[in-house]
Protein backbone atom coordinates (compact mmCIF):
# COMPACT_ATOMS: atom_id res chain seq x y z
CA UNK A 1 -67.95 99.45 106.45
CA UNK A 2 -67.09 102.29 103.93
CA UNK A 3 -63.95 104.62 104.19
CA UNK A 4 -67.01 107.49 105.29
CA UNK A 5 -68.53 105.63 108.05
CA UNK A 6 -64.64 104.54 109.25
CA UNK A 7 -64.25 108.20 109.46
CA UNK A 8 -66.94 109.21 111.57
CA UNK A 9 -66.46 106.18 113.85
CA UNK A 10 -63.08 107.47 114.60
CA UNK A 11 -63.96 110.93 114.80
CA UNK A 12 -66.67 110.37 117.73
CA UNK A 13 -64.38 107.77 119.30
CA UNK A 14 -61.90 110.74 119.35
CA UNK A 15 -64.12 113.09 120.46
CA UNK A 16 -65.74 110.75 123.50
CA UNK A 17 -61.89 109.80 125.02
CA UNK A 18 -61.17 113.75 124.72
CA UNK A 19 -64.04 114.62 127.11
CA UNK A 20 -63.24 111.80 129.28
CA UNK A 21 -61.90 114.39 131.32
CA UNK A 22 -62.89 115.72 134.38
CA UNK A 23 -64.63 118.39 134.70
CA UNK A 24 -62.93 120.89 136.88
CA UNK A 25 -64.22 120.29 140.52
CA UNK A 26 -65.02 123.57 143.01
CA UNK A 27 -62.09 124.03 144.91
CA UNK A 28 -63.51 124.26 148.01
CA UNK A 29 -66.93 123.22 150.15
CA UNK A 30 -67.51 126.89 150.58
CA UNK A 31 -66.83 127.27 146.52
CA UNK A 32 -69.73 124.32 146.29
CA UNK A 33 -71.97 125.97 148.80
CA UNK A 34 -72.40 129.11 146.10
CA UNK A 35 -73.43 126.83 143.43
CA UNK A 36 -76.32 124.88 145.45
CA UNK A 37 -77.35 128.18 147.99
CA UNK A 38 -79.72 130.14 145.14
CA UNK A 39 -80.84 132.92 147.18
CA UNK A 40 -84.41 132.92 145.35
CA UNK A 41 -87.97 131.75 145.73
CA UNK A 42 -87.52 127.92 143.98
CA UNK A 43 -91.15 127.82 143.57
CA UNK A 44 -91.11 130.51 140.87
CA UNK A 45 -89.45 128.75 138.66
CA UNK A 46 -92.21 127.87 135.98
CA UNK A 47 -92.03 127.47 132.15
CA UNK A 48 -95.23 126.32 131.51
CA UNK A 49 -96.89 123.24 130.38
CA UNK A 50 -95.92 122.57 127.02
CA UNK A 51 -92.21 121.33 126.41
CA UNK A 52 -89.61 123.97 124.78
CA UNK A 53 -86.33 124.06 123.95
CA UNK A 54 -83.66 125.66 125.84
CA UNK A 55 -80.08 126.37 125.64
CA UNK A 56 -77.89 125.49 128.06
CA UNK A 57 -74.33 126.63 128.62
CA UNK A 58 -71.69 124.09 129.32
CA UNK A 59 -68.05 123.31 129.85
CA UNK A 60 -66.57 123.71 126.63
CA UNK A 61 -65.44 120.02 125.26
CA UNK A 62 -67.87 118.39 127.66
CA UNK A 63 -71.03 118.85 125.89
CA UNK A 64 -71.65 115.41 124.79
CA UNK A 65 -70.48 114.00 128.44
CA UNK A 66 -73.08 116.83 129.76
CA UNK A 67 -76.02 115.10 127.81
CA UNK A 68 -75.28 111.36 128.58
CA UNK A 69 -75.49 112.55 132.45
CA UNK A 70 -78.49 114.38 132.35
CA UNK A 71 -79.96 111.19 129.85
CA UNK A 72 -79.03 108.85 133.20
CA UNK A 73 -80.43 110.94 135.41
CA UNK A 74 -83.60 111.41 133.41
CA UNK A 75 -83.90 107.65 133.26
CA UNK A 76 -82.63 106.75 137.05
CA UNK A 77 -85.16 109.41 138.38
CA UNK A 78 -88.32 108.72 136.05
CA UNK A 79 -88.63 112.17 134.80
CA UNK A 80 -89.01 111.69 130.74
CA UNK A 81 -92.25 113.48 131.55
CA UNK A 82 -90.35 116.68 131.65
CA UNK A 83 -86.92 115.94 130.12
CA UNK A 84 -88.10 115.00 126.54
CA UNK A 85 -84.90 115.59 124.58
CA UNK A 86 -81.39 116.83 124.83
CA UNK A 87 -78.60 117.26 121.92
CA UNK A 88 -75.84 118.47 120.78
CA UNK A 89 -75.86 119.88 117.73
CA UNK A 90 -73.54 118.97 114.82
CA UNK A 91 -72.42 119.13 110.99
CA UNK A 92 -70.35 117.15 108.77
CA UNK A 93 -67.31 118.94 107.07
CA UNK A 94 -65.12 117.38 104.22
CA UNK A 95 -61.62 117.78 104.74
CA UNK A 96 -58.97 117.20 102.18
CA UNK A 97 -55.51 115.99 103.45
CA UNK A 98 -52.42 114.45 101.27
CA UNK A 99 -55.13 113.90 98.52
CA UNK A 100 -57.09 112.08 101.15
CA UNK A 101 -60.87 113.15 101.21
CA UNK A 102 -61.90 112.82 105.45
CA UNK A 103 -65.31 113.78 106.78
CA UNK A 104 -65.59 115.25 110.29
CA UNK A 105 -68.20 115.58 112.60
CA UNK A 106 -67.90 118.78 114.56
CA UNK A 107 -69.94 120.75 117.06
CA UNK A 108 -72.40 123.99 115.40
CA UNK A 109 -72.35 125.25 118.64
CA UNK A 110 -69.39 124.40 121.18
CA UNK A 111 -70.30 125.41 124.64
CA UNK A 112 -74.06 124.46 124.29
CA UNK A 113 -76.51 121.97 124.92
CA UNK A 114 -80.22 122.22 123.81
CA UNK A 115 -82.38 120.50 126.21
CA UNK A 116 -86.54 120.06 125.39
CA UNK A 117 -87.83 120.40 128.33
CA UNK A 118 -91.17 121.42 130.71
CA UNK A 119 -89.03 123.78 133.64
CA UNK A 120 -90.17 122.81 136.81
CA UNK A 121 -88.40 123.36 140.32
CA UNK A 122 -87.51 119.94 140.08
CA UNK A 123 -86.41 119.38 136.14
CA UNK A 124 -84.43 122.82 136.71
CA UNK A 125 -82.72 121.80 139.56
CA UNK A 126 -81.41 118.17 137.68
CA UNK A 127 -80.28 120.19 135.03
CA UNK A 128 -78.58 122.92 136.35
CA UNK A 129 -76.84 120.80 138.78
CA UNK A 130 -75.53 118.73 136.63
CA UNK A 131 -71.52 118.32 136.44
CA UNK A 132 -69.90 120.26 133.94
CA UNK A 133 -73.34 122.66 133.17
CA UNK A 134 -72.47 126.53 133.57
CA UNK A 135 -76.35 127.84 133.62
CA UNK A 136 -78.96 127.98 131.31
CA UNK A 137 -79.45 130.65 129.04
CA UNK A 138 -81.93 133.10 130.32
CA UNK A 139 -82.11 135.35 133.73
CA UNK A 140 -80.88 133.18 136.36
CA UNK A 141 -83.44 130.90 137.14
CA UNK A 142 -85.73 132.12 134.56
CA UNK A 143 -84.62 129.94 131.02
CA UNK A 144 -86.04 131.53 127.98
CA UNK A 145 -87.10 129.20 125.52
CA UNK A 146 -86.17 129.57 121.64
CA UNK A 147 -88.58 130.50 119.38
CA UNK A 148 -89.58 128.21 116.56
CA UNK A 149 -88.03 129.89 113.99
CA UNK A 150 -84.65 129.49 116.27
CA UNK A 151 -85.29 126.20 116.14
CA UNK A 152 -85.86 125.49 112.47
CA UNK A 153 -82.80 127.64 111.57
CA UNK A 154 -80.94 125.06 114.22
CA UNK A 155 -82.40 122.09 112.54
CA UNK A 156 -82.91 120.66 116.08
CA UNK A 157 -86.40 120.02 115.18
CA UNK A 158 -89.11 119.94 112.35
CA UNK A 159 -91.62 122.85 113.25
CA UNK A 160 -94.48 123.28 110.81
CA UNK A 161 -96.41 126.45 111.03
CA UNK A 162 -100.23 126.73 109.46
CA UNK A 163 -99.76 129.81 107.22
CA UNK A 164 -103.28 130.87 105.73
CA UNK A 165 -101.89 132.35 102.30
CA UNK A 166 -102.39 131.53 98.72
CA UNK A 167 -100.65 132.44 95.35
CA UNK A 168 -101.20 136.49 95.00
CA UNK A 169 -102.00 137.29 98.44
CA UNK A 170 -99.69 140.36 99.43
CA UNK A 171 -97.24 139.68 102.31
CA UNK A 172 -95.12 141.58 104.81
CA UNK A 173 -91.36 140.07 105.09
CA UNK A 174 -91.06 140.23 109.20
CA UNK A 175 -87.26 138.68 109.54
CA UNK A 176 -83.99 137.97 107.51
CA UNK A 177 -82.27 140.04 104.82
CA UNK A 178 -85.48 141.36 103.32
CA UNK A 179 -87.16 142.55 106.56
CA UNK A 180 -89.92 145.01 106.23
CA UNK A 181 -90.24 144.58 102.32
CA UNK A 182 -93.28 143.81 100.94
CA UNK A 183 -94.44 141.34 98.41
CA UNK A 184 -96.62 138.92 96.13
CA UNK A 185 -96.64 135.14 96.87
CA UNK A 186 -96.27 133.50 93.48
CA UNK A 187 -95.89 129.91 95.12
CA UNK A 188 -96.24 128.11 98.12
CA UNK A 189 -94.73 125.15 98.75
CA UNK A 190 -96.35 123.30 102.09
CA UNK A 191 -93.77 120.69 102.26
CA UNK A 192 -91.11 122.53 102.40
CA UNK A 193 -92.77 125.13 104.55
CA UNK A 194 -91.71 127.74 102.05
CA UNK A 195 -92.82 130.60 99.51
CA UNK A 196 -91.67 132.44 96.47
CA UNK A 197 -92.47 135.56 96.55
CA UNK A 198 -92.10 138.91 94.33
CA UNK A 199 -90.05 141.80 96.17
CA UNK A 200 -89.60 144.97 94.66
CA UNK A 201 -85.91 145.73 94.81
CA UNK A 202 -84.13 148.87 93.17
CA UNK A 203 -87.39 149.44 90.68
CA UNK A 204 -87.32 146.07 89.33
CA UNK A 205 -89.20 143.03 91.11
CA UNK A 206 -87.16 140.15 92.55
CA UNK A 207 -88.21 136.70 93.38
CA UNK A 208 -87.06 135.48 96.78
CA UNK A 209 -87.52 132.51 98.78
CA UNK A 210 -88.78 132.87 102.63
CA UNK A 211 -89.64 130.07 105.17
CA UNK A 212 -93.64 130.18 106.50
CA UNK A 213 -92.10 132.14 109.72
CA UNK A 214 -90.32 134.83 108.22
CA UNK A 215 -93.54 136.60 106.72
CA UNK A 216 -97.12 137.99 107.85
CA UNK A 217 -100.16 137.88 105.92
CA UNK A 218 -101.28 141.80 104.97
């Protein structure tokens, strides 16, 4: 095993005994009573038929133990038909320490879960109730889904969008840093699911690079 996979291994075996903890418990049955009695219509909750990604808030430090419950529950209860995917998302840093190079695993997004998912009364109700899980992000018992350009810029998931442009079509720049500029593709690259394209900046034309979501066909 090399020094970098020795690292990692002790960073999530670190990580796992630190949210071996607990999770706070309600304080009372009365406390426990607010977070099962709703006060809405169950039967509204609907997210459709397809399978989206939400975000769901958690305890902070208890994400991962968050996922392996809902995982067992998924599996105990036969419901992969509508729980298709949860994570926690993470990056690798290098850190440098008395000349020793160590690489750490840490969370993007502490606090959160992202859960793929078709919301139904019933998936809702596993999810929200699940020890340690805050409330999704949304209005209440309405989750919004992310978008798929969310999700590619979260590198949660591989979304490839059909974009009907070719080399000198003229395009409209429709999110990021270059918003509402205009431009000429002068490559597309479909593997990558991005395009260089010629922005006029300050009198003088600049090429940029912008994923297949961030522009609209003119």
């Amino acid at each position: 095993m090399s020094d970098y996979e020795k690292n990692l291994e002790l960073d999530e075996q670190e990580e796992i005994e630190a949210e071996a903890e607990e999770v706070p418990a309600a304080e009372s049955e009365e406390e426990n009573n607010e977070q099962t009695d709703f006060g809405f219509d169950m039967e509204g909750i609907r997210g459709g038929t397809e399978p989206k990604w939400y975000v769901v808030h958690t305890y902070s430090g208890h994400e991962n133990k968050v996922k392996v419950n809902i995982e067992k529950m998924v599996a105990n209860r036969g419901m992969q038909n509508l729980i298709y995917d949860i994570v926690v998302p993470t990056e690798e840093r290098v850190e440098i320490k008395d000349g020793q190079r160590k690489v750490k695993s840490r969370k993007m997004f502490p606090g959160y879960v992202i859960i793929k998912m078709i919301v139904t009364n019933e998936s809702w109700y596993l999810v929200r109730n699940t020890q340690g899980v805050t409330g999704f992000v949304g209005h209440g018992s309405d989750p919004i889904p992310l978008t798929n350009e969310e999700v590619r810029r979260m590198g949660i998931e591989k979304i490839y969008i059909d974009i009907d442009v070719e080399v000198g079509d003229t395009v409209k720049v429709i999110s990021g840093p270059f918003e509402s500029f205009m431009g000429v593709v002068e490559e597309v690259n479909m593997e990558k699911q991005t395009l260089r394209v010629k922005i006029s900046m300050f009198g003088r034309d600049t090429p940029v690079e912008l994923e297949f979501g961030q522009v609209d066909k003119v």
